[in-house]
N, C-alpha and C. Protein backbone atom coordinates (compact mmCIF):
# COMPACT_ATOMS: atom_id res chain seq x y z
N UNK A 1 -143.78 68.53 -119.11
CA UNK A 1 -145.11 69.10 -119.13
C UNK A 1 -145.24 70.07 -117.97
N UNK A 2 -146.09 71.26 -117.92
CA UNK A 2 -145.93 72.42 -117.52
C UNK A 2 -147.10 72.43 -116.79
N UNK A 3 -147.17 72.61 -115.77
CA UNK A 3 -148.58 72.49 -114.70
C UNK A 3 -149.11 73.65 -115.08
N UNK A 4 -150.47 73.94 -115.18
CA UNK A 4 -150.76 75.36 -114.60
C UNK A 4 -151.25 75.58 -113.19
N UNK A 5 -150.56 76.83 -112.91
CA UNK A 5 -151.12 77.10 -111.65
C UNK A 5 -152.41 77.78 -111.23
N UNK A 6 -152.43 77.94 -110.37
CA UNK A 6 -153.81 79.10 -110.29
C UNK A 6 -153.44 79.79 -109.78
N UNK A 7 -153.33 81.68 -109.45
CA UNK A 7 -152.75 82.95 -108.81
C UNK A 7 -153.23 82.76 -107.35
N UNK A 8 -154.44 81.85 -107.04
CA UNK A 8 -155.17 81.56 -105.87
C UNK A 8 -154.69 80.49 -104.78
N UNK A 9 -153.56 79.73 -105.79
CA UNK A 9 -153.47 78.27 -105.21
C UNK A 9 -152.61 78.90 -103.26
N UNK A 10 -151.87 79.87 -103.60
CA UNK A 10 -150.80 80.48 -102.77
C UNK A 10 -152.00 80.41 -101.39
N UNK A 11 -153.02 81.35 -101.42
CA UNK A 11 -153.85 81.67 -100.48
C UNK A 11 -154.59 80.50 -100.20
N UNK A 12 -155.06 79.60 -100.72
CA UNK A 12 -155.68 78.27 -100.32
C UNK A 12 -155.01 77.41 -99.82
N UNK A 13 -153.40 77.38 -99.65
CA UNK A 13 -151.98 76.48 -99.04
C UNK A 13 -152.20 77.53 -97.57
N UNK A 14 -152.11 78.45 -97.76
CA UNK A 14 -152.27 79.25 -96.60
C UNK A 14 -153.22 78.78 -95.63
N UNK A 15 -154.38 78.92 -96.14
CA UNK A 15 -155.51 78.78 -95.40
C UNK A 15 -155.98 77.20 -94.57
N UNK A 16 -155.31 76.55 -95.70
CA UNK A 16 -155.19 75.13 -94.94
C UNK A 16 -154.19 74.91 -94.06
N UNK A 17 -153.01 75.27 -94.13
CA UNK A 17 -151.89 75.24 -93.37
C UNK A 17 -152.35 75.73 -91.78
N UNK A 18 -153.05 77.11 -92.07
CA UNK A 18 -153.20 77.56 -90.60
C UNK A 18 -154.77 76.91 -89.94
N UNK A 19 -154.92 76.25 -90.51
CA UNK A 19 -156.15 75.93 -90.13
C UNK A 19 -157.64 76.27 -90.20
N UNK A 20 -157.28 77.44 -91.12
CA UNK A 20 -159.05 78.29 -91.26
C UNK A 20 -159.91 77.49 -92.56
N UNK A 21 -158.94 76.62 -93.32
CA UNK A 21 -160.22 76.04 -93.86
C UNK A 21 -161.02 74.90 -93.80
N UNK A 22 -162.08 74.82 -94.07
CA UNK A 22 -162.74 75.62 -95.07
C UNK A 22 -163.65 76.85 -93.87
N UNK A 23 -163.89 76.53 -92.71
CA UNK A 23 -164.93 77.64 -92.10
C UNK A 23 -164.11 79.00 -91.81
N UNK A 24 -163.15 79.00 -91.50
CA UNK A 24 -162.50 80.67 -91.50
C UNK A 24 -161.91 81.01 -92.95
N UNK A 25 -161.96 80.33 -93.83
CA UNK A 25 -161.54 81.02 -94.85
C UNK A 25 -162.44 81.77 -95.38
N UNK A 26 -161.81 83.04 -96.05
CA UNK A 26 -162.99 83.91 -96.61
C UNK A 26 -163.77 83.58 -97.79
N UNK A 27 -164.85 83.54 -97.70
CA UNK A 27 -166.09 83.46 -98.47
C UNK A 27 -165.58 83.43 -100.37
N UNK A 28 -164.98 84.33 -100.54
CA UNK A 28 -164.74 84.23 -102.17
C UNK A 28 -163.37 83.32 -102.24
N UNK A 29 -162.86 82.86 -101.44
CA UNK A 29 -161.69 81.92 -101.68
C UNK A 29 -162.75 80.35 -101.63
N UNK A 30 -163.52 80.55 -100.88
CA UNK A 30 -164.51 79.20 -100.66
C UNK A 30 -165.11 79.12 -102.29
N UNK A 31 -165.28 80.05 -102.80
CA UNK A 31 -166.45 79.94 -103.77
C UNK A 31 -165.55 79.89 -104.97
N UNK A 32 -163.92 80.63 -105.22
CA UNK A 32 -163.14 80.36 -106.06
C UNK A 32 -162.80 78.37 -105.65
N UNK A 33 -162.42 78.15 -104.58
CA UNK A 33 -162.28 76.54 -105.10
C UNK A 33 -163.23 76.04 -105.64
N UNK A 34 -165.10 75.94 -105.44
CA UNK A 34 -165.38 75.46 -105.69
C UNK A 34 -165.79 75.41 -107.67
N UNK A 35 -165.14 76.49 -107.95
CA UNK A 35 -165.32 76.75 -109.14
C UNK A 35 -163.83 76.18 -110.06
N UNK A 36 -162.89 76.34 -109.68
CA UNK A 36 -161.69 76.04 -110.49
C UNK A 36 -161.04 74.31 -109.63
N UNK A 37 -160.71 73.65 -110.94
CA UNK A 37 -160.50 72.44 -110.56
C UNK A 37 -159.06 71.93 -110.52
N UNK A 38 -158.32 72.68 -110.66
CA UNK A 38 -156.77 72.78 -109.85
C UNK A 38 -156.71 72.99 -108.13
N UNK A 39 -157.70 74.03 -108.08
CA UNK A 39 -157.59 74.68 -106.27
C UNK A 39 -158.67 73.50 -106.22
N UNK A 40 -159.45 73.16 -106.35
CA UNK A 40 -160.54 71.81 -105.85
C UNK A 40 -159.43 70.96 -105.42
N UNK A 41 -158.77 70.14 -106.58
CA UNK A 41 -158.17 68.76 -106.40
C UNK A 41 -157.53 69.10 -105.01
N UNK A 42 -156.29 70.33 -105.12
CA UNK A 42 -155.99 70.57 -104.07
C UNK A 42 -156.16 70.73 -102.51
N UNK A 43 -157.49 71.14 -102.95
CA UNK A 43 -158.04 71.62 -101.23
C UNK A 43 -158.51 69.59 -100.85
N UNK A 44 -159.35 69.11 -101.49
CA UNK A 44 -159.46 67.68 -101.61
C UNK A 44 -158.14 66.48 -101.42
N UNK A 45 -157.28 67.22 -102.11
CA UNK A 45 -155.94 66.13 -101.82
C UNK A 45 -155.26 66.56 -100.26
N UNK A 46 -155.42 67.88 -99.94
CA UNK A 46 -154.03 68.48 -98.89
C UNK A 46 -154.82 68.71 -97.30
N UNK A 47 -156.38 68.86 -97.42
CA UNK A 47 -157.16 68.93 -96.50
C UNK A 47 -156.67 67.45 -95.13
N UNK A 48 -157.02 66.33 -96.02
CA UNK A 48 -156.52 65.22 -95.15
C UNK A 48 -155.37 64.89 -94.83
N UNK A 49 -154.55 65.33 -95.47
CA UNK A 49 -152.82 65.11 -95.10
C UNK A 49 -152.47 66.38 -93.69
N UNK A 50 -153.41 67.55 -94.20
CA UNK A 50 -152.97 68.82 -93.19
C UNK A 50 -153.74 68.70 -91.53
N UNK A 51 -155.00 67.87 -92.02
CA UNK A 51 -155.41 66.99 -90.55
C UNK A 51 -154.85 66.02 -89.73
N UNK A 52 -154.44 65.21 -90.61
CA UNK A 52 -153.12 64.62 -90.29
C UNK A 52 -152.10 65.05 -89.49
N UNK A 53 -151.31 65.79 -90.19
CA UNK A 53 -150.36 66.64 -89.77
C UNK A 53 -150.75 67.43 -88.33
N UNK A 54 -151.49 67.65 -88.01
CA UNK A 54 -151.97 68.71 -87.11
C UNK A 54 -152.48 67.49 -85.99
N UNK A 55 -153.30 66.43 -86.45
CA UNK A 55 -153.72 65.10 -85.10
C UNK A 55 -152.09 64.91 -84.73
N UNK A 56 -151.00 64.31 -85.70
CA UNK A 56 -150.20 63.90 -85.06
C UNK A 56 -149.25 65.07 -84.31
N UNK A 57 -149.04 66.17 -85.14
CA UNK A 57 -148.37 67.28 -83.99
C UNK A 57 -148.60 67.42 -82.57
N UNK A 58 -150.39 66.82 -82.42
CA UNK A 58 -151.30 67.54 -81.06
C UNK A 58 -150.79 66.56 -80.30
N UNK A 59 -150.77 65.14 -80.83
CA UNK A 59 -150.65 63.77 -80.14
C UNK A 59 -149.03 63.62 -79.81
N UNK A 60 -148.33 64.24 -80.22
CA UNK A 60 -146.86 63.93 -80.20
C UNK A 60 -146.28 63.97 -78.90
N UNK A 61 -145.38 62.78 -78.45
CA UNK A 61 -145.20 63.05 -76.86
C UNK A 61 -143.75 63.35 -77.08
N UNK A 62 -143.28 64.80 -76.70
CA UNK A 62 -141.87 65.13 -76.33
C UNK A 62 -141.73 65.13 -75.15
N UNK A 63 -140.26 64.71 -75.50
CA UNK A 63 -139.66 64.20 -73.89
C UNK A 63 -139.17 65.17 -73.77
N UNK A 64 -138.92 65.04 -72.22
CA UNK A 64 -138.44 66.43 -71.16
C UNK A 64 -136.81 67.00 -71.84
N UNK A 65 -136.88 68.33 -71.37
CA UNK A 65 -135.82 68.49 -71.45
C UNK A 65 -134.38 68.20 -70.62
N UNK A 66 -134.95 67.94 -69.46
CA UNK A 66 -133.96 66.98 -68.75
C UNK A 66 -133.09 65.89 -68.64
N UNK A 67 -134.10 64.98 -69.88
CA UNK A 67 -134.16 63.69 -70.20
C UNK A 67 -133.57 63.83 -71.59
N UNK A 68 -133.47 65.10 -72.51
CA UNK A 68 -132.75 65.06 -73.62
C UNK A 68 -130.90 65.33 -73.18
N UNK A 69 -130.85 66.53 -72.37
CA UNK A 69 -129.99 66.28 -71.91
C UNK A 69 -129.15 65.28 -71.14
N UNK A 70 -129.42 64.26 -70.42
CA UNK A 70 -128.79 63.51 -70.01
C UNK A 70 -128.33 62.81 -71.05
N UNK A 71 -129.20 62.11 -71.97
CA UNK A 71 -128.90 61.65 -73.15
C UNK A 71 -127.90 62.38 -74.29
N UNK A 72 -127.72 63.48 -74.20
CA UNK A 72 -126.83 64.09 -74.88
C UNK A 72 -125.91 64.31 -73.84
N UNK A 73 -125.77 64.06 -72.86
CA UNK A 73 -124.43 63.85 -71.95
C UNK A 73 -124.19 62.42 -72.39
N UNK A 74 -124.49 61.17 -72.26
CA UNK A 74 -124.20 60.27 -72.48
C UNK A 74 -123.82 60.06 -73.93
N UNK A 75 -123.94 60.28 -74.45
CA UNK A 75 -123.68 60.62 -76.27
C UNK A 75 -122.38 61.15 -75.73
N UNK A 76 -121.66 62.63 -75.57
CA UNK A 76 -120.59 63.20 -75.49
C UNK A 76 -119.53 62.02 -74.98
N UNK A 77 -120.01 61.53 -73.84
CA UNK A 77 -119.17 60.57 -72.70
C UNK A 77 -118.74 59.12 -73.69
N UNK A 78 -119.57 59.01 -74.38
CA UNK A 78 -119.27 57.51 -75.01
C UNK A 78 -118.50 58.07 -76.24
N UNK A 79 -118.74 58.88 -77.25
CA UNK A 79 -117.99 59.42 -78.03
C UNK A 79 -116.63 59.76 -77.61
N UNK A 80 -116.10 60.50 -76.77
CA UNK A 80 -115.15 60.87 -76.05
C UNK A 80 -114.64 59.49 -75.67
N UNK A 81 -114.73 58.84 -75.10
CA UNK A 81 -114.30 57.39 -74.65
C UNK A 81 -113.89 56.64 -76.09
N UNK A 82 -114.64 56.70 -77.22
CA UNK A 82 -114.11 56.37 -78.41
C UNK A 82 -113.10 56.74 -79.13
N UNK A 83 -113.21 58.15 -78.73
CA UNK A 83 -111.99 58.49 -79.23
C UNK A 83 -110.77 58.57 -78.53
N UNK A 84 -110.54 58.40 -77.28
CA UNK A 84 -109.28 57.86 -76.80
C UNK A 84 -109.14 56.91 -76.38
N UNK A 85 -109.96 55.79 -76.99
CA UNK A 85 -109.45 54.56 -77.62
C UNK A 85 -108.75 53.85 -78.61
N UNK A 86 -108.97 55.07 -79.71
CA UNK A 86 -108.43 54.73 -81.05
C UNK A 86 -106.87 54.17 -81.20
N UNK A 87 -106.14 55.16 -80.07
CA UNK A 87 -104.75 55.13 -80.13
C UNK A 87 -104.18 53.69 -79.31
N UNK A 88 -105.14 53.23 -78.18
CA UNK A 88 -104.76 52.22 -76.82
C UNK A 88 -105.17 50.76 -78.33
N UNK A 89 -105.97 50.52 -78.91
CA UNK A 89 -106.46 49.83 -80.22
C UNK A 89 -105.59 49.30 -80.66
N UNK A 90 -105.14 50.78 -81.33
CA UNK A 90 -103.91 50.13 -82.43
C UNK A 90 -102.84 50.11 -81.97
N UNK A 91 -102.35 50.56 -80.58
CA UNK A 91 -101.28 49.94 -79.93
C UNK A 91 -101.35 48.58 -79.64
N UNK A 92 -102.42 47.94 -78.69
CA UNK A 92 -102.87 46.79 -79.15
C UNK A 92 -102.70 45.54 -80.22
N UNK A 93 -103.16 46.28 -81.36
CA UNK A 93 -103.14 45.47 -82.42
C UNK A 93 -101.67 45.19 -82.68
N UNK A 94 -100.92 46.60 -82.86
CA UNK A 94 -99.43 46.18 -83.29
C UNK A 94 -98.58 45.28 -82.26
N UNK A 95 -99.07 45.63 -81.25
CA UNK A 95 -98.17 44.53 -80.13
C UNK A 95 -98.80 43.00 -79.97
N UNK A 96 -99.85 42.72 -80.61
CA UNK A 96 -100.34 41.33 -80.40
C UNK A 96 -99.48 41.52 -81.97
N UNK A 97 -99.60 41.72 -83.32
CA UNK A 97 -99.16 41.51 -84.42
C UNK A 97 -97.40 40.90 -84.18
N UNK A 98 -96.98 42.51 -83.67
CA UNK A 98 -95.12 41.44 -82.97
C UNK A 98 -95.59 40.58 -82.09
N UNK A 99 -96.02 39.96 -81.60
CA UNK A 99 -95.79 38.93 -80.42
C UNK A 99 -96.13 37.85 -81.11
N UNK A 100 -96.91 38.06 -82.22
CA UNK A 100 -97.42 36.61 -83.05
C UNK A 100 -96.44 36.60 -84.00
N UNK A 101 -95.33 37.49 -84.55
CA UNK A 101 -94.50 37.61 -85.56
C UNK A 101 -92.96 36.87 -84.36
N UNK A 102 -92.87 37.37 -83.62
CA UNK A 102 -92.07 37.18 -82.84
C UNK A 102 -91.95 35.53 -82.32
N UNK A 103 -93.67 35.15 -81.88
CA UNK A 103 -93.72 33.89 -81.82
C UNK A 103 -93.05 32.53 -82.69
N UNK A 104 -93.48 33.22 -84.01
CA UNK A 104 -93.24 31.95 -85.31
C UNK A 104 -92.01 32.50 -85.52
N UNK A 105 -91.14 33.37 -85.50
CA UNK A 105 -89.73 33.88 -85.51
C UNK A 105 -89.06 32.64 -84.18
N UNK A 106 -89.54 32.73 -83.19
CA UNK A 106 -88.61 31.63 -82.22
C UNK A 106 -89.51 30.39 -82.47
N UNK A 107 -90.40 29.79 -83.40
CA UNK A 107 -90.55 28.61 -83.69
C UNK A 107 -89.61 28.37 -84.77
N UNK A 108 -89.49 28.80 -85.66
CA UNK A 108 -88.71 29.13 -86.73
C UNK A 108 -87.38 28.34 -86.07
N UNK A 109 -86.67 29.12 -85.75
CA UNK A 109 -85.45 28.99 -85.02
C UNK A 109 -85.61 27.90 -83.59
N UNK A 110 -86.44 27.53 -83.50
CA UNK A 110 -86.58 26.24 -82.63
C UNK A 110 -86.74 24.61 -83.31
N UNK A 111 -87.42 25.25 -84.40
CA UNK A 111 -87.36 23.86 -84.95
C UNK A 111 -86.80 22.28 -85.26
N UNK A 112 -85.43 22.98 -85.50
CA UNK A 112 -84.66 21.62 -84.77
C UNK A 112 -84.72 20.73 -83.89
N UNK A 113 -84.98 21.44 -82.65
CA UNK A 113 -85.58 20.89 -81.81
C UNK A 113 -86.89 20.72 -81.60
N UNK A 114 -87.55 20.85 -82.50
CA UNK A 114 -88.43 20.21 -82.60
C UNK A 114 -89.03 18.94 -83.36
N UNK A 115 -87.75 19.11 -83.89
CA UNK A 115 -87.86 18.11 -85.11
C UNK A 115 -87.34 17.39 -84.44
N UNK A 116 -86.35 17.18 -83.58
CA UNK A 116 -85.90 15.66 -82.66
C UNK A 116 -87.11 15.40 -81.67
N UNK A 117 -88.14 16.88 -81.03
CA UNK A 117 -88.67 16.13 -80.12
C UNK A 117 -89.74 15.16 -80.95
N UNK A 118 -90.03 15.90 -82.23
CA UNK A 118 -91.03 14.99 -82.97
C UNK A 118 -90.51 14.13 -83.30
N UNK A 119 -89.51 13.40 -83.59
CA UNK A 119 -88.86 11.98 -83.73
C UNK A 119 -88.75 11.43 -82.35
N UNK A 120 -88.53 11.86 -81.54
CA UNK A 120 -89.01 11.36 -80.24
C UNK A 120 -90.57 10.70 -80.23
N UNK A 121 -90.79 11.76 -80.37
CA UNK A 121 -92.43 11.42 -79.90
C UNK A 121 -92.98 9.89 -81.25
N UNK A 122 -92.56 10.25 -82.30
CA UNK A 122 -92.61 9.12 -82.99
C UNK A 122 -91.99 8.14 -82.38
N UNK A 123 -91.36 7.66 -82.11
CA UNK A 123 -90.65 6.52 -81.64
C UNK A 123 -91.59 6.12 -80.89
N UNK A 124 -91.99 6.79 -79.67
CA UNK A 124 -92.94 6.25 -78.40
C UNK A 124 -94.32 6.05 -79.32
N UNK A 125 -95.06 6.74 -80.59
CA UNK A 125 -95.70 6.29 -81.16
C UNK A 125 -95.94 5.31 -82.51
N UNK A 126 -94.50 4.99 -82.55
CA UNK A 126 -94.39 4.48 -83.67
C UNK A 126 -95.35 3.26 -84.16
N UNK A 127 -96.34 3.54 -83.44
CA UNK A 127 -97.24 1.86 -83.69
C UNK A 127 -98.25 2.70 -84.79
N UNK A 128 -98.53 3.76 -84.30
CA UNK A 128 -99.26 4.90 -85.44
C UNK A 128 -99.34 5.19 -86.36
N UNK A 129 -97.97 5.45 -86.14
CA UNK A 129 -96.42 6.32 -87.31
C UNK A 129 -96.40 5.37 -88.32
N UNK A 130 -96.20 3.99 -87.79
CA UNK A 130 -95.40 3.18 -89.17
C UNK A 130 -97.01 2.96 -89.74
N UNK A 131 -97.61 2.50 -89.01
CA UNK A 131 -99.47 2.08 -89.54
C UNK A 131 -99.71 3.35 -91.07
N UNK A 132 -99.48 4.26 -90.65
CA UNK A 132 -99.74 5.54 -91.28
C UNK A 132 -98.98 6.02 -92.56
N UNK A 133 -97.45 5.19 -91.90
CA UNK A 133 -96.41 6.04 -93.44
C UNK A 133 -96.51 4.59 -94.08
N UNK A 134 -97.08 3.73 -93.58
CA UNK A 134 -97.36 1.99 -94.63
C UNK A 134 -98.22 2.55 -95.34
N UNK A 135 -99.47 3.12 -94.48
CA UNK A 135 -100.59 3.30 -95.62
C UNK A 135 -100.63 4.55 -97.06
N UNK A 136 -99.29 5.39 -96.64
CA UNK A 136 -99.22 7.03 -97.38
C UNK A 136 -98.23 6.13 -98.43
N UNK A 137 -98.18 6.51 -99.71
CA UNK A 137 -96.84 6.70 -100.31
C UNK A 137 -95.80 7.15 -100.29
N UNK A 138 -94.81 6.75 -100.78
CA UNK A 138 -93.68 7.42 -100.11
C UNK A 138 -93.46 8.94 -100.39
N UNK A 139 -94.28 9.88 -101.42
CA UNK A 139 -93.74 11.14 -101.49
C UNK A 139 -94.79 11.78 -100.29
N UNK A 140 -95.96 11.21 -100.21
CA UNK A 140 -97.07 11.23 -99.08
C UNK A 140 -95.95 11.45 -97.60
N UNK A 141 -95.60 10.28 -97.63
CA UNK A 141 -94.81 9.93 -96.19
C UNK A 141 -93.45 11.10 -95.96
N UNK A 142 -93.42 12.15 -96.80
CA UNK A 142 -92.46 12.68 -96.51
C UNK A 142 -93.24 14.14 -96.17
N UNK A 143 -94.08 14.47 -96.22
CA UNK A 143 -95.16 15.46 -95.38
C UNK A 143 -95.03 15.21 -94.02
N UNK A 144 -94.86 13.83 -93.57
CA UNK A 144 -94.93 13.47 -91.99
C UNK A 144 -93.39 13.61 -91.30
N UNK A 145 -92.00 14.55 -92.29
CA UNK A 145 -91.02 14.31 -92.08
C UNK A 145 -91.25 15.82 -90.75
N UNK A 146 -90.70 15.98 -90.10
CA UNK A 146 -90.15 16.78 -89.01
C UNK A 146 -90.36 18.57 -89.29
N UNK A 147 -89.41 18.57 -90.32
CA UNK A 147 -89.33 19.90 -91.19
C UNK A 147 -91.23 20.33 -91.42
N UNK A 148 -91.60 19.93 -91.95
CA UNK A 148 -93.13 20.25 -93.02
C UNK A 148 -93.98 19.84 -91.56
N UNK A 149 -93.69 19.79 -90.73
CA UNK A 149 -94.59 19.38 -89.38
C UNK A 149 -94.05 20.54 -88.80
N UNK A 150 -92.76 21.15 -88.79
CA UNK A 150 -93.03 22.41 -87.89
C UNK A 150 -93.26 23.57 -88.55
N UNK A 151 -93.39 23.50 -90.25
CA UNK A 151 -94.22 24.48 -91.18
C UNK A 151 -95.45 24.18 -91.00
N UNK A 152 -95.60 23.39 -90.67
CA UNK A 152 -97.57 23.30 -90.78
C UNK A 152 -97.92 23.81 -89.54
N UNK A 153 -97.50 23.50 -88.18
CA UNK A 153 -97.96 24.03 -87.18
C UNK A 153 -97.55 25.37 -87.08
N UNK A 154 -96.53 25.92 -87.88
CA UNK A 154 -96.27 27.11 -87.96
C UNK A 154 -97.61 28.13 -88.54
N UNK A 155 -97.67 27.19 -89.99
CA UNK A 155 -98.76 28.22 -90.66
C UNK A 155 -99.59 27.49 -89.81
N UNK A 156 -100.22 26.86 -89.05
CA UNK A 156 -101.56 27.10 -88.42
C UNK A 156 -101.42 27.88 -87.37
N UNK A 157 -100.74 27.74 -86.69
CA UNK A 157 -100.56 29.21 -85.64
C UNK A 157 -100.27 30.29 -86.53
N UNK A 158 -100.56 30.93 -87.38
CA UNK A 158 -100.72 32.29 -87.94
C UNK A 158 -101.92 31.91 -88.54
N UNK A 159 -102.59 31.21 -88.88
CA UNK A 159 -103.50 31.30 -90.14
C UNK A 159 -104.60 31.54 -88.65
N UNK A 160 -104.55 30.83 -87.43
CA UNK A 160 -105.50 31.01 -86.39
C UNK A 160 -105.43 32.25 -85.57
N UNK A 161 -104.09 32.06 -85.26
CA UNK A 161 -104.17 32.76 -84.00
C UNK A 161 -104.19 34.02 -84.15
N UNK A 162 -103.36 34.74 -85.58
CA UNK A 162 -103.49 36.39 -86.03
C UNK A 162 -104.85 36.49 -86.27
N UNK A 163 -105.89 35.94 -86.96
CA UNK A 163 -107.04 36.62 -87.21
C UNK A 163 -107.96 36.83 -85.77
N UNK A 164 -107.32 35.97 -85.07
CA UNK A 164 -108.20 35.89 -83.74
C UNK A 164 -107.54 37.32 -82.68
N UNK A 165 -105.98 37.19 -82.84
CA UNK A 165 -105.97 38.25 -81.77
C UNK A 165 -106.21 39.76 -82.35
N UNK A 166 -106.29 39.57 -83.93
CA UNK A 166 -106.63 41.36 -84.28
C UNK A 166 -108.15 41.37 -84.36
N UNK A 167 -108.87 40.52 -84.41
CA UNK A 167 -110.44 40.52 -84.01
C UNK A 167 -110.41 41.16 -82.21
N UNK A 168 -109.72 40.51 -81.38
CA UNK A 168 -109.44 40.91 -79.80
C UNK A 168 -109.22 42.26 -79.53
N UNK A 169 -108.56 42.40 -80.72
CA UNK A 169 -108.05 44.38 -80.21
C UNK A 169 -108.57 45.33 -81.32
N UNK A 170 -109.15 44.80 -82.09
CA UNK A 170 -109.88 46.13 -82.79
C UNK A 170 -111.65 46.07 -82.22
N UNK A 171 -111.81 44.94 -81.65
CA UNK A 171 -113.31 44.87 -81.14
C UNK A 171 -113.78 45.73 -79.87
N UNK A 172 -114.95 46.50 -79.97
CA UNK A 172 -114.89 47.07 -78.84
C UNK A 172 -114.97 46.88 -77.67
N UNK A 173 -115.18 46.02 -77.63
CA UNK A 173 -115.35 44.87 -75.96
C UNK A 173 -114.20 44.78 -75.41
């Protein structure tokens, strides 16, 4: 649907905009709104929005220009600092990533010995141990064998400790 306009509406946007209406506007633009009811609604709808507009322009407190600048120095300085961080980051990240890859690589290859110290340590607990593989079944009781005890502490040191140290080095703190 196709508005019509009025050839007048142009000069009555004018006149409100700069502020002359309704008392500085000229006399036959006063007497054309009050006759056509397109430029009416208008002068009626845009009058209070353009008072508006004009209270809050008058009321508006801008800050110094001194005070924008510093702030746009501090903007540059922290940006700049971000960005030659990006590279110290992901150096970061990749060197905690090998050191946690590297870690479970010499658990890996330690295990053996770990698997005697954990039969060790069973023995001195065996009041636990046997309480525990009495109460498990026997395919149960073979989870508690040496091997699957230094896979489990394996995958829990990765399942913990990687999400924690690449949270450490990609965070900006």
């Amino acid at each position: 649907m196709r508005r019509s306009e009025c050839p007048r509406e142009a000069g009555l946007l004018e006149a409100l905009r700069s502020g002359a209406w309704p008392e500085g506007a000229p006399g036959d633009l006063r007497g054309h709104v009050e006759r056509c009811a397109s430029c009416g609604a208008l002068a009626a709808l845009a009058a209070p929005l353009i008072d508006d507009y004009h209270a809050l322009a008058r009321d508006a407190a801008v800050p110094s220009s001194s005070f924008m600048w510093w702030r746009l120095q501090l903007r540059a300085r922290r940006e700049a600092a971000e960005l030659a961080m990006r590279p110290i980051t992901a150096a970061q990240g990749l060197a905690l990533a090998g050191a946690v890859g590297l870690l479970g690589a010499l658990f890996a290859v330690f295990a053996p010995r770990t698997a005697r110290l954990a039969s060790w340590l069973g023995v001195l607990g065996d009041g636990a141990a046997s309480a525990l593989a009495a109460l498990l079944p026997s395919a149960s009781a073979q989870l508690l064998s040496p091997g699957a005890l230094a896979l489990g502490m394996t995958a829990a040191l990765l399942l913990v400790v990687v999400p924690v140290a690449v949270y450490l080095a990609l965070s900006d703190r």
